[in-house]
C-alpha atoms as a PDB file:
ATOM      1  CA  UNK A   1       0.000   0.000   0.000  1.00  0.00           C
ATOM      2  CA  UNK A   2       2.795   2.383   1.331  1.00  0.00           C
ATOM      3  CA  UNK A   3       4.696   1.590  -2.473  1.00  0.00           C
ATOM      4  CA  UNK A   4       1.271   2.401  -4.410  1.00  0.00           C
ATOM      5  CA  UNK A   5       0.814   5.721  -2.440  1.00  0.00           C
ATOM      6  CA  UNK A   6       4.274   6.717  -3.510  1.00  0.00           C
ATOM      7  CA  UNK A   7       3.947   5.702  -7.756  1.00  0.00           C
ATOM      8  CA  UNK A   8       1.104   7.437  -7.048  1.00  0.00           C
ATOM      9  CA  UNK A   9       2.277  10.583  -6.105  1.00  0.00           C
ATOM     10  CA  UNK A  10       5.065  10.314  -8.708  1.00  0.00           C
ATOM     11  CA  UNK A  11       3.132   9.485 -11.579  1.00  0.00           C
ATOM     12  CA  UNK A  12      -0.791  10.477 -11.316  1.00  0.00           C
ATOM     13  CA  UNK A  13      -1.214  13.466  -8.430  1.00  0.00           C
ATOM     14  CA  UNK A  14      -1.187  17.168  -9.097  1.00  0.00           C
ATOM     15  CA  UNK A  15       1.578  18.902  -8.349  1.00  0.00           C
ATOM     16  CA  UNK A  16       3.280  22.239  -8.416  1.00  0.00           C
ATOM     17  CA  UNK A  17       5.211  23.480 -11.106  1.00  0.00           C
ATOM     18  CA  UNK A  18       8.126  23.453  -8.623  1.00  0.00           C
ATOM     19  CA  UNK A  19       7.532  19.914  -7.864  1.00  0.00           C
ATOM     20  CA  UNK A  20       6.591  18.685 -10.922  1.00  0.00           C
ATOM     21  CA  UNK A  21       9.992  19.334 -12.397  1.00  0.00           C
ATOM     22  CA  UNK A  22      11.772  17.897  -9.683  1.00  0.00           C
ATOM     23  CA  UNK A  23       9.727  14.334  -9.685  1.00  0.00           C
ATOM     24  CA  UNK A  24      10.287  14.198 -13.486  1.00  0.00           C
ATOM     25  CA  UNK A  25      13.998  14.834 -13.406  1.00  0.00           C
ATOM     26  CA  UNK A  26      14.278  12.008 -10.595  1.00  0.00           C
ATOM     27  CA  UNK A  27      12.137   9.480 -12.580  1.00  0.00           C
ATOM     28  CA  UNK A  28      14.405  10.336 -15.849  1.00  0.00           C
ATOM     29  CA  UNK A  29      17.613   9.882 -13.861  1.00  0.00           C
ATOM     30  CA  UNK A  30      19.753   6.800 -13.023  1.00  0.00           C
ATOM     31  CA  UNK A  31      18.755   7.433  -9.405  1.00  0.00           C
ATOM     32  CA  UNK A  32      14.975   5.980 -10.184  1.00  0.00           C
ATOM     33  CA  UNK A  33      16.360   2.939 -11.737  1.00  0.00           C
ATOM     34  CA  UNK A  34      16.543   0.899  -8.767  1.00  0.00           C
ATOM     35  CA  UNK A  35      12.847   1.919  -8.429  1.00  0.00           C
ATOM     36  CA  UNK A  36      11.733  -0.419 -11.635  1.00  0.00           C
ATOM     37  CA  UNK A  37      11.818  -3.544 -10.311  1.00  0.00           C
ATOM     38  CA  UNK A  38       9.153  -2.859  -7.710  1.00  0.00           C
ATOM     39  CA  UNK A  39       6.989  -0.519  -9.896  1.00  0.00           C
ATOM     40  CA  UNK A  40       6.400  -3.356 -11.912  1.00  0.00           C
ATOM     41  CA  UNK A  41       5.362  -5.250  -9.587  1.00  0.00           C
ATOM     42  CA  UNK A  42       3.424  -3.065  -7.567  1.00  0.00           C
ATOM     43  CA  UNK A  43       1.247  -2.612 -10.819  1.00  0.00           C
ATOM     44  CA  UNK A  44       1.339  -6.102 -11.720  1.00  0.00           C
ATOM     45  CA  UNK A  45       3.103  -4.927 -15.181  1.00  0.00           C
ATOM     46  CA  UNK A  46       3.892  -7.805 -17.494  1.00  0.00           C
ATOM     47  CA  UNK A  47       7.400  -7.288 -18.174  1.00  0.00           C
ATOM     48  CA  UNK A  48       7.389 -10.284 -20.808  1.00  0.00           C
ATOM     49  CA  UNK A  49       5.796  -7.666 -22.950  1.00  0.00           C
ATOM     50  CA  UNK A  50       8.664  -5.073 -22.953  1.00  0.00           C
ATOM     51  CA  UNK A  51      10.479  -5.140 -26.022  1.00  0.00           C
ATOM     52  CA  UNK A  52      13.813  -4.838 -23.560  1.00  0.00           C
ATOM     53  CA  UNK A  53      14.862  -6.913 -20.107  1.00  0.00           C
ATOM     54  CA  UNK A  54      13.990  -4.665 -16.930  1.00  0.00           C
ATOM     55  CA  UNK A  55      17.690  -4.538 -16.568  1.00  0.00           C
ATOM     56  CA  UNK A  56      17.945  -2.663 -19.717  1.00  0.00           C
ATOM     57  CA  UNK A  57      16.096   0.364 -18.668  1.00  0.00           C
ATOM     58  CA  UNK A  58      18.165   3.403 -17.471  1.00  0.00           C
ATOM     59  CA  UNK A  59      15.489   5.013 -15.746  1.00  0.00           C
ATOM     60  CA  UNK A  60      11.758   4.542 -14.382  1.00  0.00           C
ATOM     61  CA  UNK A  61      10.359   6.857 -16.905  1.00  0.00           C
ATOM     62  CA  UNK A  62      12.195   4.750 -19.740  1.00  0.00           C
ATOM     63  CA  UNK A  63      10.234   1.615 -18.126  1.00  0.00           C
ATOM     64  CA  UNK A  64       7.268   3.851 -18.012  1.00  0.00           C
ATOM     65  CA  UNK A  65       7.523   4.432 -21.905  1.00  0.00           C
ATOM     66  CA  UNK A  66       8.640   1.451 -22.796  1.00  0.00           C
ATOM     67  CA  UNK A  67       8.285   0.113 -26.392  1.00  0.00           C
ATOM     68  CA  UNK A  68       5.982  -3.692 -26.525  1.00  0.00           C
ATOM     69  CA  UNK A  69       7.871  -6.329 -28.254  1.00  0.00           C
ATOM     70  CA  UNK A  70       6.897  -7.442 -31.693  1.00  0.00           C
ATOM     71  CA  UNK A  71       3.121  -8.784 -31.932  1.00  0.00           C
ATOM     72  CA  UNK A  72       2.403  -7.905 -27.867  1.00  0.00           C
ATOM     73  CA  UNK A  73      -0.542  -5.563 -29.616  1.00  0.00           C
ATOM     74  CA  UNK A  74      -2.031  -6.818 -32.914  1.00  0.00           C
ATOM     75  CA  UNK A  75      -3.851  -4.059 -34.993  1.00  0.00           C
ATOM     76  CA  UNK A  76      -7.458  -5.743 -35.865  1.00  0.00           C
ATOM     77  CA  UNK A  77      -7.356  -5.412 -39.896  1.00  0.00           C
ATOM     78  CA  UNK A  78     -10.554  -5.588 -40.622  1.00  0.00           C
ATOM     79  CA  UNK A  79     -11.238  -1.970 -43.163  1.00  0.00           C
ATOM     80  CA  UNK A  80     -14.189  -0.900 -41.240  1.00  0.00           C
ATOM     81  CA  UNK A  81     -12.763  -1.499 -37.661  1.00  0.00           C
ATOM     82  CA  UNK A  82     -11.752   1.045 -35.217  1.00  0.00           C
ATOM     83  CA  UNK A  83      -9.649  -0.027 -32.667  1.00  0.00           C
ATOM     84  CA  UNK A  84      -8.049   1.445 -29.466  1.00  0.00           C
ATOM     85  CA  UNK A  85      -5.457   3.753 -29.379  1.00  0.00           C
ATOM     86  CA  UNK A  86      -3.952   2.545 -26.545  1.00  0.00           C
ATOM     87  CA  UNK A  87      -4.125   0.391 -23.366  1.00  0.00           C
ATOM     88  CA  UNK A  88      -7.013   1.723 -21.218  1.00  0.00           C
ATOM     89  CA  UNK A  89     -10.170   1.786 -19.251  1.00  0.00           C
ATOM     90  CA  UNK A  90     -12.933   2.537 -22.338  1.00  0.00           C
ATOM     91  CA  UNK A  91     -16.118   5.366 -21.731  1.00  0.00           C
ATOM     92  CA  UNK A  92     -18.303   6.145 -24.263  1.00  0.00           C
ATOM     93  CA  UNK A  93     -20.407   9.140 -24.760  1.00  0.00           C
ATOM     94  CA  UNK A  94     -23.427   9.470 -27.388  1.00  0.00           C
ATOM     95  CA  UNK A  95     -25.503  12.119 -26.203  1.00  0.00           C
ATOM     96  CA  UNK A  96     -23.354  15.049 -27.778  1.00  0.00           C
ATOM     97  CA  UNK A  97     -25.771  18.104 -27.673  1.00  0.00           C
ATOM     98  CA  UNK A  98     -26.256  20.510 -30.217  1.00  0.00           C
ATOM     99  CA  UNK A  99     -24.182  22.736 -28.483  1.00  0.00           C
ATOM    100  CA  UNK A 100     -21.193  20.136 -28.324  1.00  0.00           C
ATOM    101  CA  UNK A 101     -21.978  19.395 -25.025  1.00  0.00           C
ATOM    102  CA  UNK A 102     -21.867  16.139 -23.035  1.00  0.00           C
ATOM    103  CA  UNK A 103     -20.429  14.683 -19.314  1.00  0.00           C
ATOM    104  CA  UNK A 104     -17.519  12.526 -18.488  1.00  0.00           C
ATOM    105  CA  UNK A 105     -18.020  11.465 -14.569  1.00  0.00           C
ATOM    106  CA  UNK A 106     -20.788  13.999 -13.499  1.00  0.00           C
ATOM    107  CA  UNK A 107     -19.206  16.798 -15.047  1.00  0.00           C
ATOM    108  CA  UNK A 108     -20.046  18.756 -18.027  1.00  0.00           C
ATOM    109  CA  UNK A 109     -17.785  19.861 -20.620  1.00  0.00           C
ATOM    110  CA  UNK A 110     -18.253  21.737 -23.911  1.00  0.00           C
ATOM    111  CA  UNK A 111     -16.006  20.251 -27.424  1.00  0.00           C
ATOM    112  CA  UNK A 112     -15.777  23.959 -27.977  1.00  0.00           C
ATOM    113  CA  UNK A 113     -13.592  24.878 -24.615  1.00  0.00           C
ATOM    114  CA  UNK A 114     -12.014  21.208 -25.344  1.00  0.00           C
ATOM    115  CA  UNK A 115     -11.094  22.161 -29.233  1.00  0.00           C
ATOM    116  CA  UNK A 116     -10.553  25.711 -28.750  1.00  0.00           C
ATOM    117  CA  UNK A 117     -12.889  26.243 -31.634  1.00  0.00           C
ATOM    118  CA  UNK A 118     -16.850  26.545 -31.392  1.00  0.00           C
ATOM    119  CA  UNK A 119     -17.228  26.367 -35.357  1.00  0.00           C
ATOM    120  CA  UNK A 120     -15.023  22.701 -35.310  1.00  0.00           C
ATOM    121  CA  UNK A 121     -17.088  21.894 -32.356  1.00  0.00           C
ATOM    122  CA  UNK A 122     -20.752  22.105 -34.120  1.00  0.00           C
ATOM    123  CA  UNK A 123     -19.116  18.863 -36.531  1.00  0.00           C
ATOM    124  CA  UNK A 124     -19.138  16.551 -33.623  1.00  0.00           C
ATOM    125  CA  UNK A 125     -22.887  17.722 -32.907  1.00  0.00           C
ATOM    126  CA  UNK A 126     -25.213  14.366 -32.271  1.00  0.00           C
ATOM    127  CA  UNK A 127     -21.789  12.887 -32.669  1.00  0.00           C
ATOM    128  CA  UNK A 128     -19.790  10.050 -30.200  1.00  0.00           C
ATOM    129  CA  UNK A 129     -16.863  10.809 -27.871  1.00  0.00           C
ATOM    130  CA  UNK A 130     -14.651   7.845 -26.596  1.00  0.00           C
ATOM    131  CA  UNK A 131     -13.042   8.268 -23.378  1.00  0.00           C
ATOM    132  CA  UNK A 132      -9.494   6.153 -22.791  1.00  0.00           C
ATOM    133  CA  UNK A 133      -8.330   6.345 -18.921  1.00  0.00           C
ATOM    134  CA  UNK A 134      -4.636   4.814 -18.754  1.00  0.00           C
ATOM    135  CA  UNK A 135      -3.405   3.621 -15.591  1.00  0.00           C
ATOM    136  CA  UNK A 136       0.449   3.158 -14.414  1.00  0.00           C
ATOM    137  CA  UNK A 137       0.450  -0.141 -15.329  1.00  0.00           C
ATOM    138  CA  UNK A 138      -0.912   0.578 -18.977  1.00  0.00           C
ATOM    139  CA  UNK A 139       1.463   0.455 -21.800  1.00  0.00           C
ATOM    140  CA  UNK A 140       2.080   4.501 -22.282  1.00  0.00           C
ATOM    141  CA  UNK A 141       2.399   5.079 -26.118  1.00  0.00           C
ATOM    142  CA  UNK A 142      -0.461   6.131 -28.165  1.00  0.00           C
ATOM    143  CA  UNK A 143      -1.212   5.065 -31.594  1.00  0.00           C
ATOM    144  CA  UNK A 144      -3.794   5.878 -33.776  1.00  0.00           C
ATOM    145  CA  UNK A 145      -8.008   4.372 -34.407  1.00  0.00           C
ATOM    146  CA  UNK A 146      -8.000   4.340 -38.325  1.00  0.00           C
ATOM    147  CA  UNK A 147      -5.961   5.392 -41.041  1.00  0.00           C
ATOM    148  CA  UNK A 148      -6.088   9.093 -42.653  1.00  0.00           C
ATOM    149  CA  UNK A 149      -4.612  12.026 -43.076  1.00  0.00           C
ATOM    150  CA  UNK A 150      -3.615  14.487 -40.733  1.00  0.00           C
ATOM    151  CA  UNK A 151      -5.291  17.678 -41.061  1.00  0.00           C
ATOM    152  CA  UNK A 152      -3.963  20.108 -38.117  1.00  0.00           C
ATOM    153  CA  UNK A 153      -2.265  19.558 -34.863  1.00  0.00           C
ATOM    154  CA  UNK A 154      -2.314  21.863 -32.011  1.00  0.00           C
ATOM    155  CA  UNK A 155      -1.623  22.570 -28.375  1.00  0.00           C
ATOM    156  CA  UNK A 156      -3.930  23.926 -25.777  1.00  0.00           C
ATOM    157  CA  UNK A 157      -4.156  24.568 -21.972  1.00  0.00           C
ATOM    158  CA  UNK A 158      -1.497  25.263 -19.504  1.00  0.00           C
ATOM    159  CA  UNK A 159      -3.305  23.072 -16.352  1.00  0.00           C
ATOM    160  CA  UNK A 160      -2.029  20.459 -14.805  1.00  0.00           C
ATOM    161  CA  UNK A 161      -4.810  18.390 -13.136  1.00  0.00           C
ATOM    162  CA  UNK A 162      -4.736  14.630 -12.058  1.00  0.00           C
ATOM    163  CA  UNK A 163      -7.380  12.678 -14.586  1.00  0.00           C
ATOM    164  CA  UNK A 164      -7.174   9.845 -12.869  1.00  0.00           C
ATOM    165  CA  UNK A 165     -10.556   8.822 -11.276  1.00  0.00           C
ATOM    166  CA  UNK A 166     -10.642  11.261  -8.561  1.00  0.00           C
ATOM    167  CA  UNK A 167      -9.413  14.126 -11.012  1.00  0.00           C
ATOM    168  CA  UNK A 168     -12.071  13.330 -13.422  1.00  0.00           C
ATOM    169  CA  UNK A 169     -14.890  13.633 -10.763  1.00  0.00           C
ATOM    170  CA  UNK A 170     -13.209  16.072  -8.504  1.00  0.00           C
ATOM    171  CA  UNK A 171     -11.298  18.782 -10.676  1.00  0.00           C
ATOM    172  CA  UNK A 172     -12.811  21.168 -12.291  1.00  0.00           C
ATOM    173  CA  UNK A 173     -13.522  19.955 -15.942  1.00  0.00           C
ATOM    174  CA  UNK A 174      -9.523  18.489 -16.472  1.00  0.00           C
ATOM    175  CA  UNK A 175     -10.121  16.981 -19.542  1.00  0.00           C
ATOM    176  CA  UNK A 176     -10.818  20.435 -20.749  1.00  0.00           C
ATOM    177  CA  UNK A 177      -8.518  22.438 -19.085  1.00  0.00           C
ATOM    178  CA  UNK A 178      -5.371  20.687 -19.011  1.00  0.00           C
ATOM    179  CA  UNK A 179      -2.628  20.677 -21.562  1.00  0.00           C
ATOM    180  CA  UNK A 180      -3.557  18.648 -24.560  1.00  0.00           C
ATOM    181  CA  UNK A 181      -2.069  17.994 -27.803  1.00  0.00           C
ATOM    182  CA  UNK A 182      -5.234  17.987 -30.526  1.00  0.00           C
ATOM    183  CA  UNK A 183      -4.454  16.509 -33.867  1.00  0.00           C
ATOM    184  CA  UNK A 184      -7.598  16.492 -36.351  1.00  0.00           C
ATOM    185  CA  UNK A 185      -7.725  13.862 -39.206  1.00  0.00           C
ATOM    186  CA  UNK A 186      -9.660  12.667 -42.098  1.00  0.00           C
ATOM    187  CA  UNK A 187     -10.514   9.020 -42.068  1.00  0.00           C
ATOM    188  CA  UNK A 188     -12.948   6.564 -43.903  1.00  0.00           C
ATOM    189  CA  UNK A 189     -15.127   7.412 -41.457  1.00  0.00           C
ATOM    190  CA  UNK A 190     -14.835  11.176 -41.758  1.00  0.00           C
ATOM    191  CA  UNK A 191     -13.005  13.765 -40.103  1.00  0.00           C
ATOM    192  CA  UNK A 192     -12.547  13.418 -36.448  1.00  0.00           C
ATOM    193  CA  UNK A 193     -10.851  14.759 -33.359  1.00  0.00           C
ATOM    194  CA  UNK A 194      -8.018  12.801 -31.748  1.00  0.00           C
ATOM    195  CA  UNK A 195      -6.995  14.054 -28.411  1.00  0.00           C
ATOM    196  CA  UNK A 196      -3.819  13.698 -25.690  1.00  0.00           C
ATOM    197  CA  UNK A 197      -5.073  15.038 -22.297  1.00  0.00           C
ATOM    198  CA  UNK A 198      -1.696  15.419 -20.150  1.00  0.00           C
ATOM    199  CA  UNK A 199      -1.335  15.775 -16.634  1.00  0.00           C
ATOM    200  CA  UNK A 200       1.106  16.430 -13.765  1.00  0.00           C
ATOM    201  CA  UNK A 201       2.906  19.203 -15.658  1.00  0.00           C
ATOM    202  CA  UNK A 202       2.923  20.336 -18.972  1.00  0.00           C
ATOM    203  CA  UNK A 203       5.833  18.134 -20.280  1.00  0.00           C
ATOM    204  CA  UNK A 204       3.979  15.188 -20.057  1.00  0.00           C
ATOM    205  CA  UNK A 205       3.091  14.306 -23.379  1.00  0.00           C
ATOM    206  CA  UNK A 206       5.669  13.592 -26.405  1.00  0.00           C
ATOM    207  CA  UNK A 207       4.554  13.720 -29.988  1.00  0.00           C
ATOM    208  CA  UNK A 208       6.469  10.980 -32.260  1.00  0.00           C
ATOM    209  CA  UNK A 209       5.105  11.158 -35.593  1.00  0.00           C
ATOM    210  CA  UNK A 210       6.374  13.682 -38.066  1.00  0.00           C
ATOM    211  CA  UNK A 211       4.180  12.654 -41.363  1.00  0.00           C
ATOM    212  CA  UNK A 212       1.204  14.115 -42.828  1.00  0.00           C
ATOM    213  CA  UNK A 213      -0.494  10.361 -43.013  1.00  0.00           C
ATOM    214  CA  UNK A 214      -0.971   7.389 -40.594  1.00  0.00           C
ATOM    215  CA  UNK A 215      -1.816   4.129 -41.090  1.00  0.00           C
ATOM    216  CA  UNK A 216      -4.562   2.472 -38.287  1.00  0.00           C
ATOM    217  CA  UNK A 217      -2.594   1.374 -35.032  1.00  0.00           C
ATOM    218  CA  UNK A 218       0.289   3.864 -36.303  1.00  0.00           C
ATOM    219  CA  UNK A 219       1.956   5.333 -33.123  1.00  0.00           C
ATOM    220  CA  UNK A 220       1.709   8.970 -32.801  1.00  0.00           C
ATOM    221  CA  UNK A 221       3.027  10.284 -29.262  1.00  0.00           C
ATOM    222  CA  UNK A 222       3.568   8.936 -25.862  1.00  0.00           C
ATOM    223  CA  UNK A 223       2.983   9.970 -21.859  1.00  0.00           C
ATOM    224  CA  UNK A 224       5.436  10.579 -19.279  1.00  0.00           C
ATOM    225  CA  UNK A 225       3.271  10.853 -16.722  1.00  0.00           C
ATOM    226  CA  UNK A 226      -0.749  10.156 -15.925  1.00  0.00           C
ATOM    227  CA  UNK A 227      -3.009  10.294 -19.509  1.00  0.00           C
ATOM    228  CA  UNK A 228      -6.010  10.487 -21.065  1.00  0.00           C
ATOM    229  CA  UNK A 229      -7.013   9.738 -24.896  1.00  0.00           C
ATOM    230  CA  UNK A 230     -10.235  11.186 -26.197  1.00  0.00           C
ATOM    231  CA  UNK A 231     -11.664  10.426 -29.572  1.00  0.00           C
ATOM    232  CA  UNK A 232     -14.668  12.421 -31.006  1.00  0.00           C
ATOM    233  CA  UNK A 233     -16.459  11.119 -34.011  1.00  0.00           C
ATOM    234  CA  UNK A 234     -19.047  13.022 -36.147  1.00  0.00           C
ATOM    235  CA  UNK A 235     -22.766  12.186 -36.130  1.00  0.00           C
ATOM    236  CA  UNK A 236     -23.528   8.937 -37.690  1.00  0.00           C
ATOM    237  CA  UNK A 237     -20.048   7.862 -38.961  1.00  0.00           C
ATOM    238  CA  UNK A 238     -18.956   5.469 -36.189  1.00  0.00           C
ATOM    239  CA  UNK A 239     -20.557   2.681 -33.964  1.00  0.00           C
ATOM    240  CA  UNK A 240     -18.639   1.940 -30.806  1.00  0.00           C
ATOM    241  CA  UNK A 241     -19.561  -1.267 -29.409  1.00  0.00           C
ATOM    242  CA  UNK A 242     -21.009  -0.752 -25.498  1.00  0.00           C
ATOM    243  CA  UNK A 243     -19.817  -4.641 -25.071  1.00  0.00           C
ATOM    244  CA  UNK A 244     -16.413  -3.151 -25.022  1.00  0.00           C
ATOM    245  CA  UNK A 245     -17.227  -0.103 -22.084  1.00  0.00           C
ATOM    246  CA  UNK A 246     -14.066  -1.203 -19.281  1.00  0.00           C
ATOM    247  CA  UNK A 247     -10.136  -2.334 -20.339  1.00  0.00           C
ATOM    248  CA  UNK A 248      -9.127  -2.496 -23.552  1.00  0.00           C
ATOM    249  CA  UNK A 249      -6.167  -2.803 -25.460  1.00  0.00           C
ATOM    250  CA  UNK A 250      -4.342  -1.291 -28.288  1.00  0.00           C
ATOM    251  CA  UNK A 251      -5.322  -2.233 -31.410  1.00  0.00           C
ATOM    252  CA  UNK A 252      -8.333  -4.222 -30.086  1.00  0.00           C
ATOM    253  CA  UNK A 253     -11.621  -3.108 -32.257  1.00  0.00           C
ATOM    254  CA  UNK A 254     -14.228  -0.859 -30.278  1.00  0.00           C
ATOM    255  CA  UNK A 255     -15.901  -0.441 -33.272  1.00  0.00           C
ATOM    256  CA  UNK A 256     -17.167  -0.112 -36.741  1.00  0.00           C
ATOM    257  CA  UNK A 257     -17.589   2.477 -39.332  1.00  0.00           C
ATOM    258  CA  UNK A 258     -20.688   3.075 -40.447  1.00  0.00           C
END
C-alpha cells in the first residue's frame, strides 16, 4: 500500500510546477532505476511484454515508456474497424448536444472549450466521444483508431490536473482544461478529433510522428506521466460497441464504421 501511495504521487497526483519538475527529473535519472523492479510489480506490469529486459532500462520513466515487443498488440485489420489507441479503461459518450456538449463522470464539458474552436465543435454535434483512462500499469504510447490524413495539430491549456478517477470527478472539468495535444484527421469514417489530455505538468506528453499520413494502429506520441485519450467522431459515422465499455487494449476493435 505504502509503495502504491508513492507511484502514485510520482506518476498520477497534481503537483506544483516546482515539484513537478523535480519528480520528473528524478524518474528520468539513473537514481529511479533501482525503483523499476518494484513498480512493476506493484502494478502487476507484465514485463514479458517489454520489447527490452527490466535490466535494460536506465530510468523509471524509460520503463514507463517502454516500447511492446513485436506482436504484444495486434492491430485488428478488418477496413471498417476502429480499434483502441492505446491500453485503457474505455467510456463512451453518445448524447453530444447541439451545443457540443456532453459529461464525463458527473461533469459537463463543452467540445468547444475542449477544441478551442466553437465552429469545429458544431461537426461533432449528435456525434460520439470515446473516453481512454490509462493507468500506471498501462502500456504509455499512443497510436492511432484508423488510417487518414492528418489535417492540423495543435496545443492547448497550460493546467495540470490529475485525470485519474478522482481528477475526473473532482477537478474542475480536467479533460478540458489541461494541456492537450489535438491533432484532427480525415478518415474513412470522416473527419474526427483525436486528443492527448496530459497531466502532472505540462511536459507530459511527447509527440512521435512527423508525417502528414498514418496508417490504423500507427503510433503517434507517448505519456510521461498520468493520460487520457479522447476520440470524437461526427454524427452517424462510427458505432462503438457498449460490449467493449471497461479495459481495452491497443489495437483491439471498439468499433465499426458506419
Amino acid at each position: 500500500m505504502i509503495k502504491s501511495r508513492f507511484y502514485q504521487t510520482l506518476f498520477e497526483l497534481n503537483a506544483s510546477p516546482f515539484i513537478a519538475k523535480r519528480l520528473r527529473w528524478f524518474a528520468e535519472s539513473n537514481y529511479s532505476r533501482p525503483l523499476i523492479a518494484s513498480f512493476a510489480k506493484t502494478y502487476k506490469i507484465d514485463v514479458e511484454e517489454a520489447k527490452d529486459p527490466m535490466d535494460a532500462y536506465p530510468s523509471l520513466h524509460a520503463f514507463f515508456t517502454r516500447h511492446l515487443k513485436e506482436g504484444a498488440r495486434l492491430i485488428d485489420v478488418d477496413a471498417q474497424s476502429i480499434v483502441s489507441p492505446c491500453d485503457g479503461k474505455l467510456s463512451i459518450v453518445t448524447d453530444i448536444t447541439d451545443d457540443s456538449r456532453f459529461e464525463v463522470k458527473g461533469q459537463s464539458y463543452t467540445l468547444a472549450e475542449m477544441l478551442g474552436s466553437q465552429q469545429e465543435a458544431r461537426r461533432y454535434a449528435g456525434g460520439t466521444v470515446c473516453v481512454l483512462y490509462l493507468s500506471p500499469r498501462d502500456y504509455h504510447r499512443v497510436h492511432v483508431p484508423l488510417a487518414g490524413r492528418v489535417l492540423s495539430h495543435y496545443e492547448l491549456g497550460d493546467r495540470s490536473a490529475p485525470v485519474n478517477e478522482i481528477g475526473l470527478t473532482e477537478t474542475v472539468r480536467p479533460l478540458s482544461r489541461n494541456y492537450r495535444r489535438i491533432t484532427r484527421l480525415d478518415s474513412p469514417a470522416g473527419v474526427y478529433e483525436h486528443i492527448m489530455v496530459g497531466a502532472l505538468n505540462v511536459n507530459t506528453i511527447e509527440w512521435t510522428h512527423d508525417g502528414s499520413y498514418v496508417e490504423k494502429g500507427d503510433e503517434v506520441g507517448y505519456f510521461s506521466f498520468g493520460s487520457t485519450v479522447v476520440l470524437c467522431f461526427e454524427k452517424g459515422r462510427v458505432h462503438i460497441d457498449s460490449s467493449k465499455i471497461g479495459p481495452v487494449r491497443l489495437g483491439e476493435a471498439i468499433g465499426t464504421i458506419q
